[in-house]
Protein backbone atom coordinates (compact mmCIF):
# COMPACT_ATOMS: atom_id res chain seq x y z
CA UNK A 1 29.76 41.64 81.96
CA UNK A 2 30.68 38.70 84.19
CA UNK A 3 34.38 40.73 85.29
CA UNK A 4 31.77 43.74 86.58
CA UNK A 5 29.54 41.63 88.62
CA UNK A 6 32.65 39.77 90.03
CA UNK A 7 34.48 42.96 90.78
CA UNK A 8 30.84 44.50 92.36
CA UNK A 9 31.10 47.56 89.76
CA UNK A 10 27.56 46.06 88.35
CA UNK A 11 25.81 47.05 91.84
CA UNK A 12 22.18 46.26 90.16
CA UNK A 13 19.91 43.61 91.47
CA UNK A 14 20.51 41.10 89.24
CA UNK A 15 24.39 41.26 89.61
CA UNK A 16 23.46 40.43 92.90
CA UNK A 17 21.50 37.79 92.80
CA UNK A 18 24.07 36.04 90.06
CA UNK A 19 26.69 36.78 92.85
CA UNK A 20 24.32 35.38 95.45
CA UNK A 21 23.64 32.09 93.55
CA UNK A 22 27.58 31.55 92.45
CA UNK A 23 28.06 31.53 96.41
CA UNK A 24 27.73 27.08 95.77
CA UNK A 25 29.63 27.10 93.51
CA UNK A 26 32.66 28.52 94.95
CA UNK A 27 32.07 26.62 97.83
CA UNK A 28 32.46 23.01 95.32
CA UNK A 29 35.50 24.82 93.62
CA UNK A 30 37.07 24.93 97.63
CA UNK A 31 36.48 21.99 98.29
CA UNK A 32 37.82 20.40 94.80
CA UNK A 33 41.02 22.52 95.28
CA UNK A 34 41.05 21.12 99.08
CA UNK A 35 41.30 17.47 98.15
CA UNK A 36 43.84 18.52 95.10
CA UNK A 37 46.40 20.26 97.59
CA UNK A 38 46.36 17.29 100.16
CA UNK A 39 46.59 15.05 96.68
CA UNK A 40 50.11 16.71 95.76
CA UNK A 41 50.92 17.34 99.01
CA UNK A 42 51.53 13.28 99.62
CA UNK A 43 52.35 12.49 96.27
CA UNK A 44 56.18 12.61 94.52
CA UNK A 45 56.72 15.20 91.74
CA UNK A 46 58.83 14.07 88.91
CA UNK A 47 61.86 16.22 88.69
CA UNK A 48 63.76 17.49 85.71
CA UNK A 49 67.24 16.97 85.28
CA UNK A 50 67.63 21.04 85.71
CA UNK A 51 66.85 23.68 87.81
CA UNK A 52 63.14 24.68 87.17
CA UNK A 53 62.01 27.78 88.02
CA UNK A 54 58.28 28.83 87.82
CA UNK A 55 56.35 32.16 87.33
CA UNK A 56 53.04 31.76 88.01
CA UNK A 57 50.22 33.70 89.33
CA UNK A 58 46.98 33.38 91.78
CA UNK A 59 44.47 35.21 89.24
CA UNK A 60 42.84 34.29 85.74
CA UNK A 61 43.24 37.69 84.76
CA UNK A 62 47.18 38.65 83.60
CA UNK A 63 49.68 39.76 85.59
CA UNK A 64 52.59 40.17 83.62
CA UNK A 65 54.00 36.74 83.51
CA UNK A 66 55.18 36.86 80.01
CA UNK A 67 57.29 40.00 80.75
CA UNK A 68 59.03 38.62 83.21
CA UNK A 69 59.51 35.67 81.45
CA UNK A 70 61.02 37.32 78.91
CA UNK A 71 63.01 40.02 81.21
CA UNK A 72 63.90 36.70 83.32
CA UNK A 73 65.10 34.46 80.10
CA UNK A 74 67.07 37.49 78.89
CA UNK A 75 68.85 37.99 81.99
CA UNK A 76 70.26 33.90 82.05
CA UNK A 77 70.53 34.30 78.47
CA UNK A 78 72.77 36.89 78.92
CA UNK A 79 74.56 34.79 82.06
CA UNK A 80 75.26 32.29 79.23
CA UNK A 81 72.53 29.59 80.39
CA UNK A 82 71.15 27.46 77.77
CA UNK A 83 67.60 28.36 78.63
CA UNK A 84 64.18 26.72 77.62
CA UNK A 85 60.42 27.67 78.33
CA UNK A 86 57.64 25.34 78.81
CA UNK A 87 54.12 26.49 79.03
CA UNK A 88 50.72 24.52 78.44
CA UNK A 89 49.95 26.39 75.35
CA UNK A 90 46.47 27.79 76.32
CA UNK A 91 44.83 29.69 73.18
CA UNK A 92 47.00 27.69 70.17
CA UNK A 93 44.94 25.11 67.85
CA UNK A 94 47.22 22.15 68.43
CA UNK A 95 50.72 22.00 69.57
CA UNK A 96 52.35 22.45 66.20
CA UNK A 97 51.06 26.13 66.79
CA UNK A 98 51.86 29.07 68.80
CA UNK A 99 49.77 31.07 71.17
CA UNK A 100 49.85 34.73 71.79
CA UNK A 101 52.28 34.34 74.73
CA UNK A 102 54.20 32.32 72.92
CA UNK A 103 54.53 34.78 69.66
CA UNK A 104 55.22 37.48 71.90
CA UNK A 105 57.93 35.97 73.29
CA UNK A 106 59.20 34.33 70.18
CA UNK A 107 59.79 38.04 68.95
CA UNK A 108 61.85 39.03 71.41
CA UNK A 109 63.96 36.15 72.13
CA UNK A 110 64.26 34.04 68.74
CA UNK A 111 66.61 32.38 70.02
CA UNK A 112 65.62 31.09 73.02
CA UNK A 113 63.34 27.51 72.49
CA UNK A 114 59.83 27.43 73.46
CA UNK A 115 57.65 24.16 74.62
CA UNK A 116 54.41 24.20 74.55
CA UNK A 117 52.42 20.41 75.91
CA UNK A 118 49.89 20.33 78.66
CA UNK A 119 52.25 17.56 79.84
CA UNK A 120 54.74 19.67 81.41
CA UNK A 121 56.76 16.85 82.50
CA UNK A 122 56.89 15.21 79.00
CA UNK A 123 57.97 19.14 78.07
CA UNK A 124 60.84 18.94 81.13
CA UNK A 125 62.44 15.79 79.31
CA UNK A 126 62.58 17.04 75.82
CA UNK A 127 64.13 20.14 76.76
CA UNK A 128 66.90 18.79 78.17
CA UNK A 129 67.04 15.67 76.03
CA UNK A 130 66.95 17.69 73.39
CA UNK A 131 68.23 21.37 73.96
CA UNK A 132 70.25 20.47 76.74
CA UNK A 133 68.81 22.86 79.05
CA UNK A 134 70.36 24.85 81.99
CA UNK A 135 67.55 26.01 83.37
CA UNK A 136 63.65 25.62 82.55
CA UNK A 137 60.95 28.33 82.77
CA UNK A 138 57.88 27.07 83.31
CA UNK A 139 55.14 29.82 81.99
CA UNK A 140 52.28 29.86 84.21
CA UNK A 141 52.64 26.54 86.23
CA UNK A 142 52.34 27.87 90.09
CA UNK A 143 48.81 25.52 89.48
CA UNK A 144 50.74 22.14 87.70
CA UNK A 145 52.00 20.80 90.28
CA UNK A 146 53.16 17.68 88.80
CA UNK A 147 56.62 18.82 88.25
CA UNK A 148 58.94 19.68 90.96
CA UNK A 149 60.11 23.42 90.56
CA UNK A 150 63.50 24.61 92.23
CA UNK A 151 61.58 28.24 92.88
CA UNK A 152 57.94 29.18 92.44
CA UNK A 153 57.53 33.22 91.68
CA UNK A 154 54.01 34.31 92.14
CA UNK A 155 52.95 37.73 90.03
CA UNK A 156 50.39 39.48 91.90
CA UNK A 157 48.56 42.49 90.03
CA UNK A 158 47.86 45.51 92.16
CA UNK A 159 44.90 46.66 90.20
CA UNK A 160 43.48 43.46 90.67
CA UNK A 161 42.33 44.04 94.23
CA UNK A 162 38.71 44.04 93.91
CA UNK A 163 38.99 40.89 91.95
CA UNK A 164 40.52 38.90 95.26
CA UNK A 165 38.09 36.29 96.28
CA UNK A 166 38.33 32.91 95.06
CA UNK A 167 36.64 32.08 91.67
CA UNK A 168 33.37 31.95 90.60
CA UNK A 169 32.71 34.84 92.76
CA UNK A 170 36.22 36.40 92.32
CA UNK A 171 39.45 35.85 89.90
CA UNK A 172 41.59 33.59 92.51
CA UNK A 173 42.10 30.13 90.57
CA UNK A 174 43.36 29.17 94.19
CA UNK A 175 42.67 31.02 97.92
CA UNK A 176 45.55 33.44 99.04
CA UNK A 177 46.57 30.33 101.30
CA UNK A 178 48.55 28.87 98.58
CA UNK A 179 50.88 31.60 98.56
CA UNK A 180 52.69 29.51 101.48
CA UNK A 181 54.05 27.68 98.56
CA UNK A 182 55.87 30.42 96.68
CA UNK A 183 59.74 31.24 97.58
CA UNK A 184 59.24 34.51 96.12
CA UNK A 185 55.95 37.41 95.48
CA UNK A 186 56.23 39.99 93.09
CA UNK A 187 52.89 42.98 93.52
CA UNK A 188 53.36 44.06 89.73
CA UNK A 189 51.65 47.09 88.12
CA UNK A 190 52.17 49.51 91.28
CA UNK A 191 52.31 51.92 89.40
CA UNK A 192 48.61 51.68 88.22
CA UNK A 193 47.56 51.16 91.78
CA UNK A 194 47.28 53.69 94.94
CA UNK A 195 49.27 53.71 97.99
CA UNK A 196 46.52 52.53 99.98
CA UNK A 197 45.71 49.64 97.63
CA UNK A 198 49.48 48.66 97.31
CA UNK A 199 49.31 48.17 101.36
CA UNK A 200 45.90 46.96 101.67
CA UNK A 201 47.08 44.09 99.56
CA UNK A 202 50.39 43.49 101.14
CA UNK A 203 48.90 43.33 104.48
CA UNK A 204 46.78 40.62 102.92
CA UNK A 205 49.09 38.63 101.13
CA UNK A 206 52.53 38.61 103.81
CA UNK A 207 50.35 37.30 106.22
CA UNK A 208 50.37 34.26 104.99
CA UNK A 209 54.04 33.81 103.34
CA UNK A 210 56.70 32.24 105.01
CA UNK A 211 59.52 33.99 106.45
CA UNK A 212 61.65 33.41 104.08
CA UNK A 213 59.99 34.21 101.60
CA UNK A 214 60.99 36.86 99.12
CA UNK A 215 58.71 40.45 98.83
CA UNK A 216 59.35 42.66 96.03
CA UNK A 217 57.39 45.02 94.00
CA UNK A 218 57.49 45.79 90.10
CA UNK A 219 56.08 48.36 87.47
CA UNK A 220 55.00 47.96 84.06
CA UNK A 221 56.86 50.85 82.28
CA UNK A 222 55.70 51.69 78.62
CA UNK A 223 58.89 52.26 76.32
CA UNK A 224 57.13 52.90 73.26
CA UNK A 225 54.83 52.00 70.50
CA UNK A 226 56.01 49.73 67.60
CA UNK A 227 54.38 48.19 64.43
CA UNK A 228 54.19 44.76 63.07
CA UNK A 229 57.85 45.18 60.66
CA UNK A 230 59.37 46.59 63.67
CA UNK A 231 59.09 50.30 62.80
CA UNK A 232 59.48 52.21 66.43
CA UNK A 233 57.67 55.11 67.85
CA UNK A 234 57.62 57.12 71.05
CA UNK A 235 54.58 57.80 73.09
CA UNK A 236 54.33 61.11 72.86
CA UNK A 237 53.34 60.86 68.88
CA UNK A 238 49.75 59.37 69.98
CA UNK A 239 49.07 61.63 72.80
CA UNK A 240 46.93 64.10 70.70
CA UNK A 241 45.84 61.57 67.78
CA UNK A 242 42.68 60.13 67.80
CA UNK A 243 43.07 56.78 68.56
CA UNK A 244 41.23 53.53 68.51
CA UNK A 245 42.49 50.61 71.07
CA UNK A 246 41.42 46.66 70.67
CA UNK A 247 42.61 44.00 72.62
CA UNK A 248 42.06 40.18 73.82
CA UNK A 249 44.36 39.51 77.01
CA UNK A 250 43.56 38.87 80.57
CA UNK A 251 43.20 42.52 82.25
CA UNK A 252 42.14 44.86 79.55
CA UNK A 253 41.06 47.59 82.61
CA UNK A 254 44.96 47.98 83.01
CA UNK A 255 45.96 47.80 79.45
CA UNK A 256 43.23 51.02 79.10
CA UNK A 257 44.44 52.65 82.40
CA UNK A 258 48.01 52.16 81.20
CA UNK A 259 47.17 54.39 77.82
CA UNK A 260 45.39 57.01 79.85
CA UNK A 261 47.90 57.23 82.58
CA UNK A 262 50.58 58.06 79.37
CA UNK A 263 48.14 61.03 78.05
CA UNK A 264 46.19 59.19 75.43
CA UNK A 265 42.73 59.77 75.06
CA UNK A 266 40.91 57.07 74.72
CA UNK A 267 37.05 58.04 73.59
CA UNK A 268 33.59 56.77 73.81
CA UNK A 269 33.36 53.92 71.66
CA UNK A 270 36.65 53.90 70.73
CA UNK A 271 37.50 50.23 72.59
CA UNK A 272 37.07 46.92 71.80
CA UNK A 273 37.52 44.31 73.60
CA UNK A 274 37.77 40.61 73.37
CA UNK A 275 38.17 37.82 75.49
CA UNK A 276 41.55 36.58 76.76
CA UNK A 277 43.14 34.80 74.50
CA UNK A 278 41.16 35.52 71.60
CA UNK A 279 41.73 33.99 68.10
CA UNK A 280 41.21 36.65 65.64
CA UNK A 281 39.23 35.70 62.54
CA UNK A 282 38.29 36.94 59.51
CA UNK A 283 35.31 38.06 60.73
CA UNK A 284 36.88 39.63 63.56
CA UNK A 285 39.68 41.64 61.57
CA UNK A 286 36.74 42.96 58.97
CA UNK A 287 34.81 44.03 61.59
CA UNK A 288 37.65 46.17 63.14
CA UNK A 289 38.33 47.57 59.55
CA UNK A 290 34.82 49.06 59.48
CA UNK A 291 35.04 49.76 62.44
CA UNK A 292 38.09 51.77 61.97
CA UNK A 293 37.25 53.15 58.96
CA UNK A 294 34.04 54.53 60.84
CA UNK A 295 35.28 56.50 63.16
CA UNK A 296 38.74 57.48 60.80
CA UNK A 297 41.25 57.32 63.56
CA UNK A 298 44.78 58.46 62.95
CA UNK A 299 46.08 55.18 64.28
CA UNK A 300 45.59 51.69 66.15
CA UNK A 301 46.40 50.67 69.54
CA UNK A 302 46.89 46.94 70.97
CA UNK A 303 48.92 44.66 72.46
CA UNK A 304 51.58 42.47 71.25
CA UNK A 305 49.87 39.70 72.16
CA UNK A 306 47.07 41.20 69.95
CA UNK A 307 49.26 42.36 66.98
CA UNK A 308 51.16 39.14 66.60
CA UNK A 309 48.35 37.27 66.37
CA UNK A 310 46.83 40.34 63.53
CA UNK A 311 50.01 40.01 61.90
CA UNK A 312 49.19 43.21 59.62
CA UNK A 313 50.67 46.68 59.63
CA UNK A 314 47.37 48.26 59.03
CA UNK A 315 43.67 47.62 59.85
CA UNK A 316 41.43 49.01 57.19
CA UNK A 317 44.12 51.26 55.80
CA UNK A 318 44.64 52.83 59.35
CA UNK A 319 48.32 51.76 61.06
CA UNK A 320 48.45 49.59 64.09
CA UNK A 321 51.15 49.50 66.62
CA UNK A 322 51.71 47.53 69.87
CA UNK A 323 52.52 49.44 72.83
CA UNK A 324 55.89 47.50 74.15
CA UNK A 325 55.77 46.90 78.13
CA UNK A 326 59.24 46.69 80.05
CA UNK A 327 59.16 44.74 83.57
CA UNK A 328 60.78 47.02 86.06
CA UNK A 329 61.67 44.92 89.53
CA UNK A 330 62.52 46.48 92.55
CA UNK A 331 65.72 45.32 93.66
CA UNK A 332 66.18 44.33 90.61
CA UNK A 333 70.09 42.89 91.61
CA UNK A 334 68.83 41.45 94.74
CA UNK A 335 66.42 39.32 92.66
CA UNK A 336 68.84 38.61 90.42
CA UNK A 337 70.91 37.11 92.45
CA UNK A 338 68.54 35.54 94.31
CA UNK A 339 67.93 33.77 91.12
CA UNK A 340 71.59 32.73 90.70
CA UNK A 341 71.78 30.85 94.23
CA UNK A 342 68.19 29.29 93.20
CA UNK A 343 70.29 28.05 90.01
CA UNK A 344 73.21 26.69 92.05
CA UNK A 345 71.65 25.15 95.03
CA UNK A 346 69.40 23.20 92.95
């Protein structure tokens, strides 16, 4: 309810008058994040004994930071880099647990070790002190400013355009102004986005970068559907099945248009959707069995943030699968490489 008076969809005259009286309060949340910026701006960041390289975002909503973490880890992996993640850990009980993010990415690079401590610079010191880190990724840090970061890459969703005013009356955690402090912006999901909107937003945002600063583009490119034990399965197997979709992550409107956009019909009622981050309980999971016994779909749709965190190959005897997102980066060499000199200069 609160995303469709933010985004104006909810054009009634209540939605209105919430977005009216929020106008204060976005005008305390300036001038907090005012006073914070000239606070950091003065003040020395503690600096790991690494390169650190951050992907971060402007929005609360996601943006695809944990694909490119992972397509980024998997690419220095690959260069033979002992590399580490550190993230806050937003969504997990304590810090002897995982969140979604953190799940997700777990399954796809086991091997590669994980941090999670809202003390990111505590997190810097134990990876190298105790993995003996090449390089750091810091998950979602473009905000933490407390540790120095070799590169800042800011995701920026292209479906997200109507959602571009500064929170509460908007999704920006910080004003487009901030952007002066990324060495790199990446427009992701342009596929899910029009020409117009794709140039509407870049006129926006490379006003404010700095010269150097580097522009690229990306799409989020389904590869397929798989299930909990790993079982895989192409797209074209849901596209006439009657299918139910739940999910709990920070744009659900482009998890949905993603589906569509691949030929799967999504009906009335046949959504559910939780907040980001959600913790699935008991509760939660019998009410999607009814749920799913109700309507007697042929199969489940989620995320992997979603289906890690169901950990079940079935919801009330009907199978669930994950639909598996690969990042793909313009230039993709060019940022790559980019990436290297980042590494070496640092």
């Amino acid at each position: 309810m609160l995303r469709k008076i933010i985004t104006g969809r909810d054009r009634s005259h209540l939605a209105q008058l919430v977005r009216f009286l929020l106008l204060p309060l976005q005008f305390l949340y300036a001038t907090a994040l005012f006073f914070r910026h000239i606070y950091y701006s003065i003040r020395k960041n503690a600096r790991a004994e690494c390169p650190v390289i951050c992907v971060g975002n402007l929005s609360m909503g996601g943006t695809g930071k944990t694909p490119m973490v992972i397509r980024l880890a998997g690419r220095l992996t690959e260069a033979r880099k002992q590399v580490v993640i550190i993230s806050r850990g937003y969504g997990a009980e304590n810090r002897a647990e995982k969140n979604d993010e953190a799940m997700e990415i777990a399954r796809f690079l086991p091997d590669v070790p994980h941090l999670q401590n809202p003390d990111r610079v505590a997190a810097a010191r134990e990876a190298v002190a105790k993995f003996h880190a090449d390089v750091i990724l810091l998950d979602d840090g473009f905000q933490h400013r407390r540790l120095h970061r070799d590169a800042d890459i800011v995701l920026i969703d292209a479906t997200e355009i109507r959602t571009f005013s500064l929170f509460p009356l908007g999704l920006l955690r910080e004003p487009v102004s901030a952007l002066r402090r990324a060495d790199a912006v990446i427009i992701t999901r342009k596929n899910l986005a029009s020409p117009e909107d794709i140039l509407q937003l870049e006129k926006r945002l490379y006003r404010v970068l700095r010269p150097e600063t580097l522009r690229l583009t990306a799409e989020h490119v389904p590869a397929g559907f798989e299930s909990f034990a790993g079982h895989w399965h192409e797209i074209a197997k849901f596209r006439d099945k009657k299918v139910g979709v739940f999910c709990g992550i920070g744009n659900p409107d482009a998890f949905l248009q993603t589906l569509r956009q691949e030929g799967i019909h999504i009906g009335e009622n046949h959504a559910v959707i939780y907040p980001d981050h959600h913790a699935y309980t008991p509760a939660d999971k019998a009410h999607l069995a009814e749920w799913a016994k109700k309507e007697n779909f042929d199969a489940i749709l989620c995320t992997w943030k979603d289906l890690v965190k169901i950990a079940a190959e079935e919801i009330g005897g009907i199978p669930v699968f994950a639909l598996r997102i690969e990042m793909k980066i313009q230039d993709e060499e060019k940022f790559f490489e980019w990436i290297e000199k980042i590494i070496r200069n640092a």
